[in-house]
N, C-alpha and C. Protein backbone atom coordinates (compact mmCIF):
# COMPACT_ATOMS: atom_id res chain seq x y z
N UNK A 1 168.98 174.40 43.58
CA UNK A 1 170.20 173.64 43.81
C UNK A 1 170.71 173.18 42.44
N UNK A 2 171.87 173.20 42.26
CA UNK A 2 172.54 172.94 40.77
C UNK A 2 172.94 171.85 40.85
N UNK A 3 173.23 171.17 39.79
CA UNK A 3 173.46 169.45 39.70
C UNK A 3 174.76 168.97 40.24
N UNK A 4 175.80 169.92 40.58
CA UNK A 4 176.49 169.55 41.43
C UNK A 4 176.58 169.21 43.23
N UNK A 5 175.53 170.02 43.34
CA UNK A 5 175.27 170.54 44.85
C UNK A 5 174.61 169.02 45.20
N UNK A 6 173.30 168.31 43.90
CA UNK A 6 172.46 167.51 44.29
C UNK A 6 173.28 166.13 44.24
N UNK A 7 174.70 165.94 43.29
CA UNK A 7 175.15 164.80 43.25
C UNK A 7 175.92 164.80 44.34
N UNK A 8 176.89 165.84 45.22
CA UNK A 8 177.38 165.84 46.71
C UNK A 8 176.41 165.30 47.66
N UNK A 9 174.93 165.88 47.48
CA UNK A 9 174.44 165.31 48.26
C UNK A 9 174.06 164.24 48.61
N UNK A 10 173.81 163.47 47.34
CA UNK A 10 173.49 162.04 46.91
C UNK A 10 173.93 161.41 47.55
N UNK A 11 175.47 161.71 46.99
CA UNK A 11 176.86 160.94 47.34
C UNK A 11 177.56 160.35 49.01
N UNK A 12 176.93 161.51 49.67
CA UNK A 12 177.11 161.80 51.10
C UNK A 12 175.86 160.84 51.82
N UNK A 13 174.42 161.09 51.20
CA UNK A 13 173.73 160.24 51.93
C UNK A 13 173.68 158.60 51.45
N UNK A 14 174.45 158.44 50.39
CA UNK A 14 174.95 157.31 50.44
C UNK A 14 176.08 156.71 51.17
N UNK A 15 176.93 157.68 51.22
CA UNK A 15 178.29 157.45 52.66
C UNK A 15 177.73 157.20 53.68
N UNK A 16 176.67 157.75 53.99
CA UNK A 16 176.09 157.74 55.52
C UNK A 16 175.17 156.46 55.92
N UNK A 17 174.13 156.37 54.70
CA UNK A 17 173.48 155.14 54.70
C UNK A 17 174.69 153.60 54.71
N UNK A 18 175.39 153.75 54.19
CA UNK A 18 176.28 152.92 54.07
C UNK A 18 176.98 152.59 55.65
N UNK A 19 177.39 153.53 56.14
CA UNK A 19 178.17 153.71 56.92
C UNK A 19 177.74 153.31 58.38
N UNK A 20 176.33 153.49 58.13
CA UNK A 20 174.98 153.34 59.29
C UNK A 20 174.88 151.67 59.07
N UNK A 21 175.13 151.17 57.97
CA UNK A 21 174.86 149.44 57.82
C UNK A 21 175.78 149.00 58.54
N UNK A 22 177.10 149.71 58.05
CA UNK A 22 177.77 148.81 58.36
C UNK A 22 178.27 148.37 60.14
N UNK A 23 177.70 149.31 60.72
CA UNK A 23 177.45 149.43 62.00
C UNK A 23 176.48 149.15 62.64
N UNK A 24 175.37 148.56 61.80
CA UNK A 24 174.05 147.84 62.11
C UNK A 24 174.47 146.75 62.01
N UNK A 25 175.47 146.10 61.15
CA UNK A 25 176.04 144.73 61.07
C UNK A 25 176.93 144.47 62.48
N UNK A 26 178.22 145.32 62.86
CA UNK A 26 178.66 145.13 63.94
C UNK A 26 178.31 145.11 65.55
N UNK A 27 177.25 145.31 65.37
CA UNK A 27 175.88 145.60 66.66
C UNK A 27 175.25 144.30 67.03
N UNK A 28 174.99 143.96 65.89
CA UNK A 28 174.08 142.82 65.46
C UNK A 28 175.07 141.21 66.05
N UNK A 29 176.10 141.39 65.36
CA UNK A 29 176.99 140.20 65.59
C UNK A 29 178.22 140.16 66.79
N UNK A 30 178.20 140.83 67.55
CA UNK A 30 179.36 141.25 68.39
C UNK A 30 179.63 139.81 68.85
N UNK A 31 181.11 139.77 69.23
CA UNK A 31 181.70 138.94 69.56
C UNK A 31 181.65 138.66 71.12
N UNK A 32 182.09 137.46 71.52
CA UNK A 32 181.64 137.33 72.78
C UNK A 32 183.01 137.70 73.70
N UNK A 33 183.06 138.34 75.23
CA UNK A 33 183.97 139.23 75.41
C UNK A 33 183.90 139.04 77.30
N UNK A 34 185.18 138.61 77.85
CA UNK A 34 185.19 138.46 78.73
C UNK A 34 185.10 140.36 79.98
N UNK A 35 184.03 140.05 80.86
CA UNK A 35 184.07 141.45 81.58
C UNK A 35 183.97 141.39 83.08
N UNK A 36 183.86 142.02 83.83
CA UNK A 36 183.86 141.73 85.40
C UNK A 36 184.67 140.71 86.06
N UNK A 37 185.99 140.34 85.16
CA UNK A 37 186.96 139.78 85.75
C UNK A 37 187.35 139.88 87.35
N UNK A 38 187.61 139.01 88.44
CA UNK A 38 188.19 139.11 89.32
C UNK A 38 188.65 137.75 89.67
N UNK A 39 190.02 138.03 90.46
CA UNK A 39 190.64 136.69 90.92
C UNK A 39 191.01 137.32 92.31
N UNK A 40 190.37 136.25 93.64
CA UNK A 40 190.78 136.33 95.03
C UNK A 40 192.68 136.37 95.28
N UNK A 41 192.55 136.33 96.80
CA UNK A 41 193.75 136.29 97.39
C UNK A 41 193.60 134.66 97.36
N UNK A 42 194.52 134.61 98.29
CA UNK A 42 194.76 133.40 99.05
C UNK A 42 193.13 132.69 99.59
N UNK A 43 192.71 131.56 99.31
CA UNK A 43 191.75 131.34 100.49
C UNK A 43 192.23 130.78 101.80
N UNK A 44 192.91 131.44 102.52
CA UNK A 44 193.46 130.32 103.53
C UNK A 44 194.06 129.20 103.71
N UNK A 45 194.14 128.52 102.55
CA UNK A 45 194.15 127.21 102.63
C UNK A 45 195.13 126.77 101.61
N UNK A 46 196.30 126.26 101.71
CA UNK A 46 197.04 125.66 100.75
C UNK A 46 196.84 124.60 100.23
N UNK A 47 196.91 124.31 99.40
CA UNK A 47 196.34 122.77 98.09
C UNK A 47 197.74 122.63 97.88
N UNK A 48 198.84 123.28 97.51
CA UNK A 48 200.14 122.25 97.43
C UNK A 48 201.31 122.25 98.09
N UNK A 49 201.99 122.20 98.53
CA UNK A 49 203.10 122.26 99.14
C UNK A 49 204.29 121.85 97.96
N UNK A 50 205.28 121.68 97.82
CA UNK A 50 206.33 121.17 96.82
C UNK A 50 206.68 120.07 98.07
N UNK A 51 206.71 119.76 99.14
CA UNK A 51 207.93 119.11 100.29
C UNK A 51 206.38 118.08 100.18
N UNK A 52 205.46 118.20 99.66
CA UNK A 52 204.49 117.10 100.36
C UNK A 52 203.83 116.70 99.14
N UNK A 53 203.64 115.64 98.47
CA UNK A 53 203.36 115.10 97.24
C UNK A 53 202.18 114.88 96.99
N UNK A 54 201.24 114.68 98.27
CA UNK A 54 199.90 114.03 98.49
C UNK A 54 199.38 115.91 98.09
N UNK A 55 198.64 115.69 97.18
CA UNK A 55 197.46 117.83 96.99
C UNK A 55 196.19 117.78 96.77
N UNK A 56 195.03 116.74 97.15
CA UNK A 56 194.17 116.53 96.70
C UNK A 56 193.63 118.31 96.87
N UNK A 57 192.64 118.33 95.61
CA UNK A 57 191.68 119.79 96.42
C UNK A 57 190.73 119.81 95.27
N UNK A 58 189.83 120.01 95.97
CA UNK A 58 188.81 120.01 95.09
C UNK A 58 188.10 121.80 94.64
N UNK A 59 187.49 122.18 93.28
CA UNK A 59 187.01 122.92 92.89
C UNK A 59 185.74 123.25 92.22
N UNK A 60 184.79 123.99 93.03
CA UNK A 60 183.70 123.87 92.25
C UNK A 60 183.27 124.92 91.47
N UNK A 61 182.69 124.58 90.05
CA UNK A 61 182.61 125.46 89.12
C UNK A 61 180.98 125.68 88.89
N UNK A 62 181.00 126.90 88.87
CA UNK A 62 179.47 127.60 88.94
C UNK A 62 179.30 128.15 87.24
N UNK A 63 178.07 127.72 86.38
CA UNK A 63 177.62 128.68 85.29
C UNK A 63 176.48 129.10 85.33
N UNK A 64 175.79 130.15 85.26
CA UNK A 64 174.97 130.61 85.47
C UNK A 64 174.47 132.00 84.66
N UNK A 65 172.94 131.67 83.69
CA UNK A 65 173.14 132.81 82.83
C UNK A 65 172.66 134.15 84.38
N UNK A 66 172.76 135.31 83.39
CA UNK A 66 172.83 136.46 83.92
C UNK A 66 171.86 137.29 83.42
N UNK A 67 171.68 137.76 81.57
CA UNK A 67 170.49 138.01 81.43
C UNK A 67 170.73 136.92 80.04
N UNK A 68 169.93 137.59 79.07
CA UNK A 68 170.01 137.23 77.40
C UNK A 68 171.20 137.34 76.75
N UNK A 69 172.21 137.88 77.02
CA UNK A 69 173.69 137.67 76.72
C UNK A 69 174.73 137.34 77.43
N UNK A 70 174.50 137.42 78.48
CA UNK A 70 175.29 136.68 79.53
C UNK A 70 175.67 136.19 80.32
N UNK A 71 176.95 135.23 80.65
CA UNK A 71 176.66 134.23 81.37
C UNK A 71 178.14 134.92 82.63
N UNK A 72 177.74 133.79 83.47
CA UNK A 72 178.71 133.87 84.59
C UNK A 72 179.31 132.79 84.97
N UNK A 73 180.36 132.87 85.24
CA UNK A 73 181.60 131.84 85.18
C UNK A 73 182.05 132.16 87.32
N UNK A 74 182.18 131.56 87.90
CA UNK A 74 182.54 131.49 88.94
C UNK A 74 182.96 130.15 89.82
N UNK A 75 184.22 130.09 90.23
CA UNK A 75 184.99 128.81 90.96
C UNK A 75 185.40 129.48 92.77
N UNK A 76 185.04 127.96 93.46
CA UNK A 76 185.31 128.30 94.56
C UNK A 76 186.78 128.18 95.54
N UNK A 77 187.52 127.58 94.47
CA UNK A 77 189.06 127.13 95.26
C UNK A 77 189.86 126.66 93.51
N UNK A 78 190.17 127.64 93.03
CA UNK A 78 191.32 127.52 91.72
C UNK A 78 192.41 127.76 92.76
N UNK A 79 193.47 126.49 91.81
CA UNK A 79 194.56 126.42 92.45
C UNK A 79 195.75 127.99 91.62
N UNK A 80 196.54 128.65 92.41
CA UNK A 80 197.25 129.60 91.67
C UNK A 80 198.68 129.51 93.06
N UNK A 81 200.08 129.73 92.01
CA UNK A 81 200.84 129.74 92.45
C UNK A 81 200.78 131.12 94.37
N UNK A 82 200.89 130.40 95.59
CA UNK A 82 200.88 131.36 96.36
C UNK A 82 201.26 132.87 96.29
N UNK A 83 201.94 132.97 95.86
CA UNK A 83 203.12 133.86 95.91
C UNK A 83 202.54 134.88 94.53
N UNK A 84 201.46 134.38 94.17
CA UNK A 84 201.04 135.25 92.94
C UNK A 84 200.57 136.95 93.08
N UNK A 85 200.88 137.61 92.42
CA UNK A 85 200.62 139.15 92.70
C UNK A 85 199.78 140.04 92.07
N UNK A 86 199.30 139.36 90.66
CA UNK A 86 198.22 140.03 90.00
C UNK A 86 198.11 139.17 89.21
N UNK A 87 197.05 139.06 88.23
CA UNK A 87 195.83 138.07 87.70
C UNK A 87 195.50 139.10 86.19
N UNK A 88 195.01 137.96 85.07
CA UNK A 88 194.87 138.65 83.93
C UNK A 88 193.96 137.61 83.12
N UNK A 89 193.96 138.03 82.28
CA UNK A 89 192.90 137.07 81.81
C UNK A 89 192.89 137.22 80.06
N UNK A 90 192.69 136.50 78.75
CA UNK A 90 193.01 136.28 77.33
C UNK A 90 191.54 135.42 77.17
N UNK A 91 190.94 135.68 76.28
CA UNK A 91 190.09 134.89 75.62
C UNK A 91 190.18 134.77 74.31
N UNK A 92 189.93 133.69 73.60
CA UNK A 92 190.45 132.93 72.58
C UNK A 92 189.28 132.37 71.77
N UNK A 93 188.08 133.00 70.86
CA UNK A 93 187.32 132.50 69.82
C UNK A 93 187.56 131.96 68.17
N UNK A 94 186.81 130.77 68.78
CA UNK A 94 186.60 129.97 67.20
C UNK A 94 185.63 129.42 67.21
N UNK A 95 184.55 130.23 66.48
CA UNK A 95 183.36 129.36 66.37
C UNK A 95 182.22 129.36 67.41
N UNK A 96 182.15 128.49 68.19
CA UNK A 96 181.02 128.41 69.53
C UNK A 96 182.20 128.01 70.60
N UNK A 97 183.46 127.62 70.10
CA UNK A 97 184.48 127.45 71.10
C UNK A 97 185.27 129.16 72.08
N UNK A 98 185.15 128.39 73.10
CA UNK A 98 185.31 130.21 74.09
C UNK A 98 186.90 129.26 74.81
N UNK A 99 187.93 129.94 74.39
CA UNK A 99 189.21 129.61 75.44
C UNK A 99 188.99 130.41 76.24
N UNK A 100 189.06 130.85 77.20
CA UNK A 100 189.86 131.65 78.37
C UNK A 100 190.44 131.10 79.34
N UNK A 101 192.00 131.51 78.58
CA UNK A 101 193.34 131.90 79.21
C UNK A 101 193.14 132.64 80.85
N UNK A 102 193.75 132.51 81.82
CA UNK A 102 193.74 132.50 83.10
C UNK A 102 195.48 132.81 83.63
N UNK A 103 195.87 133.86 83.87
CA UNK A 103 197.50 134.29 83.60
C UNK A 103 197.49 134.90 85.28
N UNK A 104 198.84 134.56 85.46
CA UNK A 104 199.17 135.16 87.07
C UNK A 104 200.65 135.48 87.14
N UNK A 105 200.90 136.75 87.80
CA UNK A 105 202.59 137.27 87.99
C UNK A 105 202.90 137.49 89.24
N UNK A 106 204.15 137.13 89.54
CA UNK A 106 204.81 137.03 90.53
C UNK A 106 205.59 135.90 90.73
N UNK A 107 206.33 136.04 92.32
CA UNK A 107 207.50 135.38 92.23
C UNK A 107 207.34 134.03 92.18
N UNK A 108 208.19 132.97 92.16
CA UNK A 108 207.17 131.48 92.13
C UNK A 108 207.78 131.02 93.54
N UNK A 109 206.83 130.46 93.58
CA UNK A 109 206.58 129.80 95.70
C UNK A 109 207.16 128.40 95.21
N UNK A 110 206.81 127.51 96.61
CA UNK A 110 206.97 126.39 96.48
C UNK A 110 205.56 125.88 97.00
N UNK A 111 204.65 126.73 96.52
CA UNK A 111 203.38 126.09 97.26
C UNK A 111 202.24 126.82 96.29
N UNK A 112 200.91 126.33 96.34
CA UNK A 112 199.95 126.60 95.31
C UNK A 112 198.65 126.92 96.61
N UNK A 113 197.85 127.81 96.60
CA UNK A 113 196.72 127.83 97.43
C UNK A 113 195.43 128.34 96.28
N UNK A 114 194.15 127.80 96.92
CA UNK A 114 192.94 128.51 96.30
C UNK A 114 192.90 129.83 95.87
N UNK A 115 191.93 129.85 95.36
CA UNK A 115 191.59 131.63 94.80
C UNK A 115 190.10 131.34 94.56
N UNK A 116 189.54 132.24 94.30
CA UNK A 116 188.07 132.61 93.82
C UNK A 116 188.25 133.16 92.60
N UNK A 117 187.56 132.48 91.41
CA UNK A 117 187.81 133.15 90.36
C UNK A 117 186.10 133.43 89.62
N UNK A 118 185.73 134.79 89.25
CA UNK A 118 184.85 135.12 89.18
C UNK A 118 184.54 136.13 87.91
N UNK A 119 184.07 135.62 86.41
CA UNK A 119 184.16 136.50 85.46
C UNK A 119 182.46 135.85 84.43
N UNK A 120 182.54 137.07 83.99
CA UNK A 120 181.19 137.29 82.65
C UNK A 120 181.72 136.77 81.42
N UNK A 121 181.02 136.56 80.92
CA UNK A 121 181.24 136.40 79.78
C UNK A 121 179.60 136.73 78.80
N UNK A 122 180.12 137.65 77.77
CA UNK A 122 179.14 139.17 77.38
C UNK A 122 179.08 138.52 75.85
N UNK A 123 177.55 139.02 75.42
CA UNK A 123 177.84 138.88 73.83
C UNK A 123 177.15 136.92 73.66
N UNK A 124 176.51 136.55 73.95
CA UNK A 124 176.71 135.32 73.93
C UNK A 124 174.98 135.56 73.14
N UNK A 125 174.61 134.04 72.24
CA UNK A 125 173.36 134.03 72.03
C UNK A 125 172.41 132.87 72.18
N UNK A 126 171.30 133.50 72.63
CA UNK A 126 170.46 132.58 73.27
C UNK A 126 170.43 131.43 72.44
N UNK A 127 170.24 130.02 72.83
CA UNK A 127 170.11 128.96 72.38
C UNK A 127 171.09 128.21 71.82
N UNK A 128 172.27 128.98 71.58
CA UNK A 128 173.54 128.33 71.19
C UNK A 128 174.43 127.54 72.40
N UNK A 129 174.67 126.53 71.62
CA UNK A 129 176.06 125.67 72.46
C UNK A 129 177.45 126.24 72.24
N UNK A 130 177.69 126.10 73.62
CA UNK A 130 179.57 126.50 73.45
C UNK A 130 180.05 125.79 74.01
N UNK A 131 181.33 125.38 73.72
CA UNK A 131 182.26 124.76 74.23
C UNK A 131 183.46 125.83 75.29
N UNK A 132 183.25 125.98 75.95
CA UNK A 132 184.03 126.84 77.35
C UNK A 132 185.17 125.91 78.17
N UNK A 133 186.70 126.57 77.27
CA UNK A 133 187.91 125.51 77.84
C UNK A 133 188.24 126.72 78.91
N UNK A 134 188.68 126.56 79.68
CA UNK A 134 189.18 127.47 81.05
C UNK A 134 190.63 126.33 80.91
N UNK A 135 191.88 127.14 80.65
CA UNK A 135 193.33 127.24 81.18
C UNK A 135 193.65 127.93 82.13
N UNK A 136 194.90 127.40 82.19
CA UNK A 136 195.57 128.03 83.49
C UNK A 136 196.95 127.95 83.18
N UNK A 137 197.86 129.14 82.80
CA UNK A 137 198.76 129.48 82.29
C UNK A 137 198.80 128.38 80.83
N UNK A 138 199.66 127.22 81.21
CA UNK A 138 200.45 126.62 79.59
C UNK A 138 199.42 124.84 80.00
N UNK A 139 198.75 125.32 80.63
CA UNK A 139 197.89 123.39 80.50
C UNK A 139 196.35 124.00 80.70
N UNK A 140 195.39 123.09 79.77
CA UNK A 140 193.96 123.14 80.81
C UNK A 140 193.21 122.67 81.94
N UNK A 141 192.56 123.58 81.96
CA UNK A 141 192.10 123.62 83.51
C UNK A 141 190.71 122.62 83.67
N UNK A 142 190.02 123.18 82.51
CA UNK A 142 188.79 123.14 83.43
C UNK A 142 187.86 122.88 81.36
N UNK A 143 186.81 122.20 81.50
CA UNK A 143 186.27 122.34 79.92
C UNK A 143 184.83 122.01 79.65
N UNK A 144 184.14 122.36 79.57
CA UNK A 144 182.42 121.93 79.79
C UNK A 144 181.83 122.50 78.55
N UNK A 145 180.20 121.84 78.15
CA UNK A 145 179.95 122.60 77.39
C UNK A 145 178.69 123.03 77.59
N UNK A 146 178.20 124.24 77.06
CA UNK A 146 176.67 124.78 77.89
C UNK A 146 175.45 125.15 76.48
N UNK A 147 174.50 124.59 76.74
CA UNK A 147 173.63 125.18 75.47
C UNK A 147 173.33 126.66 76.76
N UNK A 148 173.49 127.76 75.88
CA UNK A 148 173.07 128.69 76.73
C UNK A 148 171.48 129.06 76.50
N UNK A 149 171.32 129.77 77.40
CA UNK A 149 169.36 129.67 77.79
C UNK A 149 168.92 130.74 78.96
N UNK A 150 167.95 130.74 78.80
CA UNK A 150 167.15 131.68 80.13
C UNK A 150 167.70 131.23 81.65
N UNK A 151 167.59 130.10 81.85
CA UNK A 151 167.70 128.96 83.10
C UNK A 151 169.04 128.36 83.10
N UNK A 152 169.98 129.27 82.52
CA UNK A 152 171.20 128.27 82.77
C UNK A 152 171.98 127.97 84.13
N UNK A 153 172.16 126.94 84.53
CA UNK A 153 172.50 126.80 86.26
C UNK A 153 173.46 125.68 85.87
N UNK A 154 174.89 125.62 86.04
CA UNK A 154 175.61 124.15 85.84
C UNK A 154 176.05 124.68 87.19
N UNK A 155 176.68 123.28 87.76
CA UNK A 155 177.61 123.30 88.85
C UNK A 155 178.35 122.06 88.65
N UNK A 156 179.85 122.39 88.04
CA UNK A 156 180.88 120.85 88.09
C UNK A 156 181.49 121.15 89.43
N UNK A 157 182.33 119.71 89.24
CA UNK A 157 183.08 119.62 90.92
C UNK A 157 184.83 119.18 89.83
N UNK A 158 185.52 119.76 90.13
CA UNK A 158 186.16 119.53 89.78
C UNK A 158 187.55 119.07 90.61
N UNK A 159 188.01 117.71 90.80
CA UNK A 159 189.13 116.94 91.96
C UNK A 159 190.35 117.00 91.38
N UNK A 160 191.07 117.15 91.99
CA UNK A 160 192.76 116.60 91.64
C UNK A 160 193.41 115.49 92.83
């Protein structure tokens, strides 16, 4: 092999070694990432009316890890405009702070009913605290904070 052949080669298994880090780095640190999103219909049950002022309703919020990276987020009566037609979802990192944004389209009612809202959240690391704000369109919803762990089990109640 001639000294050109051996410095291409050099050169290349340094591209590669390199290239292999730097993807051992992004493996290593992944960001945390909302997955298995779902938002219910209607539960039956209306929480607001516009003609009736009195809306008490209550919501209970489930966390619960899943394995070593992740956790589960699940509510039993989120309030969402009736009349809503599809569901989306934005998450928002800084730090150990987790936003997720909570978005709904369709026409607007004059009335608000439950939903089931039910999502992962992936990428997370053992023993760390987060701060987990849950919005709902342009105000927040919902805000707790969890050291995450093997045994994680919260349950808030959340009233209006």
């Amino acid at each position: 092999m001639n000294k050109l052949s051996k410095t291409i080669v050099a050169l290349m298994a340094l591209f590669v070694i390199g290239f292999l880090a730097m993807e051992g780095c992004d493996k290593q640190n992944p960001q945390p990432k909302v997955s298995d999103f779902f938002i219910s219909g209607c539960n039956d049950v209306v929480l607001y009316d516009m003609r009736d002022n009195d809306y008490p309703y209550i919501d209970t919020i489930y966390v619960t890890t899943i394995d070593n990276t992740k956790m589960r987020i699940n509510t039993t009566n989120t309030p969402f405009d009736c009349c809503a037609e599809s569901f989306d979802q934005e998450i928002n990192l800084q730090g150990q702070n987790i936003s997720i944004l909570l978005l709904h389209e369709g026409p607007a009612c004059d009335c608000e009913c439950g939903h089931y809202v039910d999502l992962t959240i992936e990428n997370l690391k053992m023993g760390q605290t987060y701060t987990v704000n849950i919005k709902k369109d342009d105000f927040d919803y919902f805000q707790f904070e969890v050291a995450f762990g093997p045994e994680t089990s919260l349950m808030f109640v959340h009233e209006n």
